[in-house]
C-alpha atoms as a PDB file:
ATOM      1  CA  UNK A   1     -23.343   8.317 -23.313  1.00  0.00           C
ATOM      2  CA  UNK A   2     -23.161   5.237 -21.889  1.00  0.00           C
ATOM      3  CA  UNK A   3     -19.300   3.405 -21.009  1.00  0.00           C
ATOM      4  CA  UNK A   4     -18.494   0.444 -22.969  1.00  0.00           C
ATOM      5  CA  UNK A   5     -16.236  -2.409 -21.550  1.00  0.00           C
ATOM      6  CA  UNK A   6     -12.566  -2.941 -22.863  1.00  0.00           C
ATOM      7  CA  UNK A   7     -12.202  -6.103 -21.553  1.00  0.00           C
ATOM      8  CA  UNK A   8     -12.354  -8.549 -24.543  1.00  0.00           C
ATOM      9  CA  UNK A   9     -13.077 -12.513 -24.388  1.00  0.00           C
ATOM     10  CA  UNK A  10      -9.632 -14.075 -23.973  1.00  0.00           C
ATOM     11  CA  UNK A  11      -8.583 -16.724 -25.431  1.00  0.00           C
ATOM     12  CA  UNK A  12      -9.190 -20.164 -23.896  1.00  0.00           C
ATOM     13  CA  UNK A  13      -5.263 -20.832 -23.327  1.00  0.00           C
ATOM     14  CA  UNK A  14      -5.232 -17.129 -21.402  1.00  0.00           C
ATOM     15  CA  UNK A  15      -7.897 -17.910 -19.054  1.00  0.00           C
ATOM     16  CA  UNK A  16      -6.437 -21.347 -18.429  1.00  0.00           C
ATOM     17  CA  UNK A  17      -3.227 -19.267 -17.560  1.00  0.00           C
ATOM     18  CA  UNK A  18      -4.447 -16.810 -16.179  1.00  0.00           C
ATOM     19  CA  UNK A  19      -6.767 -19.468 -13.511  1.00  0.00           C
ATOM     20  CA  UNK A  20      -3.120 -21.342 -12.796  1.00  0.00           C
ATOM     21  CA  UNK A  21      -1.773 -17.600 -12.170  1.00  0.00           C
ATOM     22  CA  UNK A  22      -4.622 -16.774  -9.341  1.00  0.00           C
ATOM     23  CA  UNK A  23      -4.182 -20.416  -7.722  1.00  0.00           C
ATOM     24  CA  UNK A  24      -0.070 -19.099  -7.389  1.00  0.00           C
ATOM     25  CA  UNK A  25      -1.295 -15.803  -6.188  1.00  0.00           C
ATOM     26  CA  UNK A  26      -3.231 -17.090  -3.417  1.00  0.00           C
ATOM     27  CA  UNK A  27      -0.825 -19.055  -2.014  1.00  0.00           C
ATOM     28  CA  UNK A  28       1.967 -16.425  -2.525  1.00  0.00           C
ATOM     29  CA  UNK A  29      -0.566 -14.355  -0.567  1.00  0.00           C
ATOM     30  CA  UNK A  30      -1.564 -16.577   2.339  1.00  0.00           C
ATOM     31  CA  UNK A  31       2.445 -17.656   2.840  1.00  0.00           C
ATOM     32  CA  UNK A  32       3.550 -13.479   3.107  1.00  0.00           C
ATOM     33  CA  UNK A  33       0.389 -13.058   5.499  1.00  0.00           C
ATOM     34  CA  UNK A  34       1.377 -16.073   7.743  1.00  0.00           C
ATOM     35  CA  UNK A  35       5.473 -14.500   7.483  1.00  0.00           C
ATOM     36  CA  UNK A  36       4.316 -10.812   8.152  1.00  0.00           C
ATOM     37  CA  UNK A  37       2.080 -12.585  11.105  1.00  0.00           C
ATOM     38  CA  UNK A  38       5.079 -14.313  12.696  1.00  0.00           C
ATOM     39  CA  UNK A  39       7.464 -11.313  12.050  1.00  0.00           C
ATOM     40  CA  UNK A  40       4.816  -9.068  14.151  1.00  0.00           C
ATOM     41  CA  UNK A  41       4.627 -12.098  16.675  1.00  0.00           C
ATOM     42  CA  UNK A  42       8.555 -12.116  17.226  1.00  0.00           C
ATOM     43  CA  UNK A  43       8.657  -8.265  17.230  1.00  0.00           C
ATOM     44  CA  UNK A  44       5.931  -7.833  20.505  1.00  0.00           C
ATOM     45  CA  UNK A  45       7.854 -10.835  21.794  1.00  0.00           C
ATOM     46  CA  UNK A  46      10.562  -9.412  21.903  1.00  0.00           C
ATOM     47  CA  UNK A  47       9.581  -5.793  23.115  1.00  0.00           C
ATOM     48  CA  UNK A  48       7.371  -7.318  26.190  1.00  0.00           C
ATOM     49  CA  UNK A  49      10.504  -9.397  27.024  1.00  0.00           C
ATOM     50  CA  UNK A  50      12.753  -6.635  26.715  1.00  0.00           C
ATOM     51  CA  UNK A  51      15.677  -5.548  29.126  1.00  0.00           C
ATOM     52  CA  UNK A  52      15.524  -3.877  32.287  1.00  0.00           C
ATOM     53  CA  UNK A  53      16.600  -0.682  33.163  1.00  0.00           C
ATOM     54  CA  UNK A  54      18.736  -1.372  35.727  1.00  0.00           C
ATOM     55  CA  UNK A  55      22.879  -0.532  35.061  1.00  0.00           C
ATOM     56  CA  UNK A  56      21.695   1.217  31.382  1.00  0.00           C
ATOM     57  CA  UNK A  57      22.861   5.165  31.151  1.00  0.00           C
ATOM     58  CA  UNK A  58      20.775   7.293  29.587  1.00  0.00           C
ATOM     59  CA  UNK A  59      22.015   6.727  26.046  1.00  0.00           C
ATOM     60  CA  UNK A  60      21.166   3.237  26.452  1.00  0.00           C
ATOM     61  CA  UNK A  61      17.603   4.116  27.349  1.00  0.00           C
ATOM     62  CA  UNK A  62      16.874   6.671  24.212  1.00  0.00           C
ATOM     63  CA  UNK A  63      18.512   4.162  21.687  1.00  0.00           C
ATOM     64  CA  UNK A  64      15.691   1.260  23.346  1.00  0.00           C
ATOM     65  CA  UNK A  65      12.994   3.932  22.978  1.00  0.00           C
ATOM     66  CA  UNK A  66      14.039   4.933  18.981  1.00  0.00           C
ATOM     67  CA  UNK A  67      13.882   1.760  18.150  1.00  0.00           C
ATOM     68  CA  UNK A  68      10.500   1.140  20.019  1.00  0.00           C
ATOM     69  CA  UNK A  69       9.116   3.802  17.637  1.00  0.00           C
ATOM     70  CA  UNK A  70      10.507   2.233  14.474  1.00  0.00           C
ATOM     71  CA  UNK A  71       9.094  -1.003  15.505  1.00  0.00           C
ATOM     72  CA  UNK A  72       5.664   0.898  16.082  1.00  0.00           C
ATOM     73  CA  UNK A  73       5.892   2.574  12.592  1.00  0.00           C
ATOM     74  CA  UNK A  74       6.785  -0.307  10.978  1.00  0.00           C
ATOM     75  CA  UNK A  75       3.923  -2.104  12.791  1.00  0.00           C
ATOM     76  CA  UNK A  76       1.769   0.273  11.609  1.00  0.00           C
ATOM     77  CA  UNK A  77       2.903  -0.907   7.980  1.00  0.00           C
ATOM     78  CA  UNK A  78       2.571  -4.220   7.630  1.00  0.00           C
ATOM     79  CA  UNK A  79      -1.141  -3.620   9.465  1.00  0.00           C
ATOM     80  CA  UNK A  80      -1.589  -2.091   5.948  1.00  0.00           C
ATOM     81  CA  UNK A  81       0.283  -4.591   4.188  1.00  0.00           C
ATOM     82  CA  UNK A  82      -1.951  -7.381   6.145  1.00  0.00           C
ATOM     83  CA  UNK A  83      -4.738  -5.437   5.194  1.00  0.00           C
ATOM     84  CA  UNK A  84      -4.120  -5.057   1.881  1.00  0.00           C
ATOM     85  CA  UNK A  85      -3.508  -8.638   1.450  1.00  0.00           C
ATOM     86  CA  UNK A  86      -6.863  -9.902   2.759  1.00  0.00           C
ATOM     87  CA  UNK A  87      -8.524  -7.341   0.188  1.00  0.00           C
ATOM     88  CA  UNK A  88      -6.640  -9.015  -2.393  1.00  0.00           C
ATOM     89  CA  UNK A  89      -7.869 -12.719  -0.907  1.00  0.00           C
ATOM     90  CA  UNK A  90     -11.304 -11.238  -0.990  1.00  0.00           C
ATOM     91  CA  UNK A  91     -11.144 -10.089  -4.611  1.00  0.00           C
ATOM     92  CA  UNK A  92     -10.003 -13.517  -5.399  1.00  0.00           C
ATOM     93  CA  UNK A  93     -12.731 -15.103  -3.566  1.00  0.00           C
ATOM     94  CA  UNK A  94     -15.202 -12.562  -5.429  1.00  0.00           C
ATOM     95  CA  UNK A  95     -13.701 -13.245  -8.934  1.00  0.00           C
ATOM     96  CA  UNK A  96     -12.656  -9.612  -9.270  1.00  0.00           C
ATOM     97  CA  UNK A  97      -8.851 -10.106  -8.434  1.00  0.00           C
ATOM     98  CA  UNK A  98      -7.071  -8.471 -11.525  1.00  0.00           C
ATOM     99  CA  UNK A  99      -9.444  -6.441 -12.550  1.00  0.00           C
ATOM    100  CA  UNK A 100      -8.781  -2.871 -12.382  1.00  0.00           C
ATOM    101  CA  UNK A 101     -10.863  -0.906 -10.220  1.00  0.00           C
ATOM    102  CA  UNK A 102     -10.618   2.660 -11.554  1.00  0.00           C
ATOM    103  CA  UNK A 103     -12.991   2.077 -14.541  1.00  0.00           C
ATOM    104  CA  UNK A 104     -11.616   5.705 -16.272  1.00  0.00           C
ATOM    105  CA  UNK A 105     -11.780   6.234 -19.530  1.00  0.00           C
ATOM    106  CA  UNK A 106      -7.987   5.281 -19.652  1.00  0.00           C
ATOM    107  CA  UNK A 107      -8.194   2.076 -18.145  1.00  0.00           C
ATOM    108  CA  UNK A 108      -6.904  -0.928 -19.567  1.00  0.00           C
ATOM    109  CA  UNK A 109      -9.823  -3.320 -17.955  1.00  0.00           C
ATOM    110  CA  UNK A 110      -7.373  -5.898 -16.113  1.00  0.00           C
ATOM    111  CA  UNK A 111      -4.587  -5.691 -14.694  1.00  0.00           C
ATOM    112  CA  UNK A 112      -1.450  -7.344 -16.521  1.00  0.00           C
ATOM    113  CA  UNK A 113      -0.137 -10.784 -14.727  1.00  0.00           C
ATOM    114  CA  UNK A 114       3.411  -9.055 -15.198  1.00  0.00           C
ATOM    115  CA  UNK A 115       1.952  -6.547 -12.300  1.00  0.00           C
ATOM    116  CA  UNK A 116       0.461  -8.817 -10.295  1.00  0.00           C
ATOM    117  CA  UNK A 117       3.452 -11.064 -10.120  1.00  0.00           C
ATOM    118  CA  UNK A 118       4.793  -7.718  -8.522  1.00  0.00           C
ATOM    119  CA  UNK A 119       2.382  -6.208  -6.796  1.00  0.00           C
ATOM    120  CA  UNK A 120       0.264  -8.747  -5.914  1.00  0.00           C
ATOM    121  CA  UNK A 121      -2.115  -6.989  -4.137  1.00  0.00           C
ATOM    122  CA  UNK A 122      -2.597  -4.053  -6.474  1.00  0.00           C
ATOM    123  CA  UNK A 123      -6.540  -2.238  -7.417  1.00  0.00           C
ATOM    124  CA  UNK A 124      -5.086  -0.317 -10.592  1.00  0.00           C
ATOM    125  CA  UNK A 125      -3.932  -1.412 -13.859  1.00  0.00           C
ATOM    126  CA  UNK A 126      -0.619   0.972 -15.008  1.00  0.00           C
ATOM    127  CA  UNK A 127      -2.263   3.459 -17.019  1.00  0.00           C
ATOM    128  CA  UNK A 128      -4.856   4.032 -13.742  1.00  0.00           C
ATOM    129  CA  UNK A 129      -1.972   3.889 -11.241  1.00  0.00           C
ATOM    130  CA  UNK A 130       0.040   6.421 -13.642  1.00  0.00           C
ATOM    131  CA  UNK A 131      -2.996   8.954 -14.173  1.00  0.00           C
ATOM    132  CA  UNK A 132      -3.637   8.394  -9.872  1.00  0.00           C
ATOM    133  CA  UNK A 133       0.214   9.636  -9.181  1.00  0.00           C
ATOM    134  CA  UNK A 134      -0.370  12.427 -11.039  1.00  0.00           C
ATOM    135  CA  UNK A 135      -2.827  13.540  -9.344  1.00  0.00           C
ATOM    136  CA  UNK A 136      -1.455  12.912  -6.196  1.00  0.00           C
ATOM    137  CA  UNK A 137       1.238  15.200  -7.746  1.00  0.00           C
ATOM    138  CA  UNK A 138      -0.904  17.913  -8.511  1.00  0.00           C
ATOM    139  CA  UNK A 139      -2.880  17.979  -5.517  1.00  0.00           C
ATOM    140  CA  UNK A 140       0.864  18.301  -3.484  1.00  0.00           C
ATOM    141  CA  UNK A 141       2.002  21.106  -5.472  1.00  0.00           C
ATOM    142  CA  UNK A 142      -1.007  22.720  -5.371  1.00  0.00           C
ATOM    143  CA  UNK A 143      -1.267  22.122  -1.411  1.00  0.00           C
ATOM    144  CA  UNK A 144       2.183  23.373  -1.222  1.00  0.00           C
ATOM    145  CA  UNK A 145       1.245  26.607  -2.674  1.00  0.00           C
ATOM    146  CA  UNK A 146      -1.376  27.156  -0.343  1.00  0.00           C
ATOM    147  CA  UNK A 147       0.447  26.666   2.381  1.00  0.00           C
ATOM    148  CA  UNK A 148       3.242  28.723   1.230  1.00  0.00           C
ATOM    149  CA  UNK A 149       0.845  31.755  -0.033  1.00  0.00           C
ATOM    150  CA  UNK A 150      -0.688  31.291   3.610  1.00  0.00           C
ATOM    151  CA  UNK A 151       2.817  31.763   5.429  1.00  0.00           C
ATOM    152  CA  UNK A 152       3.571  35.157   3.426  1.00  0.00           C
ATOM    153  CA  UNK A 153       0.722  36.380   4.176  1.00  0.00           C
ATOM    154  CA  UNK A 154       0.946  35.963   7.766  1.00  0.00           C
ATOM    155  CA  UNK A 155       4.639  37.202   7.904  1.00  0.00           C
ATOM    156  CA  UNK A 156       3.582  40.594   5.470  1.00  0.00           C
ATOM    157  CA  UNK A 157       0.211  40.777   8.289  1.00  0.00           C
ATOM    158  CA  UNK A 158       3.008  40.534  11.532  1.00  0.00           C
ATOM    159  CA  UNK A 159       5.512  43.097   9.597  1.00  0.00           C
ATOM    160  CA  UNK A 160       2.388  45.798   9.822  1.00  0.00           C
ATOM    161  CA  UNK A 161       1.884  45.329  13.338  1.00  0.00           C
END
């Protein structure tokens, strides 16, 4: 059976719109790339200029080093966020910005502007996002019972030894 397309010719004044929406999106995109670029920038600045040890007590020391590893994690983040956003320059580039990616039965084609205003740099309409959570959800839970079906039986296998 073969899968039909739900996207349906829009209106002239919605692809006008919606061209004036991606221009916005781009440059909304480019400006939080060049921020989160200069935010990194300022953080390794300031952790390769940090303080010396010298005169700090111990406490001192662990509080520099906890916050070293928040820097790192957050780091970490916005290298996803950065990465994230380049996909989303690509798709624009491409002409397949705003379309939904997930192609399910469910799927509502492209993805709302209201969304994209949000999240610009988003693969899945709602209904895809929604039915991807769930999922996730499931798969948890049912990971979670595994693990928790593995730890009694190891603790009934110990209690016959």
């Amino acid at each position: 059976m073969a899968k039909t397309t739900k996207a349906v010719e829009a209106p002239v004044e919605d692809k006008k719109l919606r061209r004036e929406f991606l221009k916005k999106a781009e440059e909304t995109l480019r400006e939080t790339k060049k921020q989160l670029l200069r935010e990194i920038q300022d953080r390794v600045k300031t952790e390769t200029e940090g303080s010396k040890d010298e005169g700090r007590d111990t406490y001192d020391l662990a509080s520099d080093e906890r916050d070293r590893e928040i820097n790192f994690i957050l780091t970490d983040r916005e290298r996803e966020k950065l990465l994230a956003i380049d996909e989303a320059l690509q798709r624009i580039k491409d002409k397949s910005y705003g379309i939904c990616e997930c192609g399910c039965d469910n799927c509502e084609g492209e993805i709302r502007l209201g969304r994209l205003q949000i999240l610009p740099f988003t693969r899945l309409c709602v209904r895809c996002q929604e039915e991807t959570e769930k999922e996730s959800k499931m798969q948890r839970k049912m990971d979670d019972d595994r693990s928790y079906r593995k730890l009694a039986i190891t603790d009934t296998e110990e209690d016959v030894f």
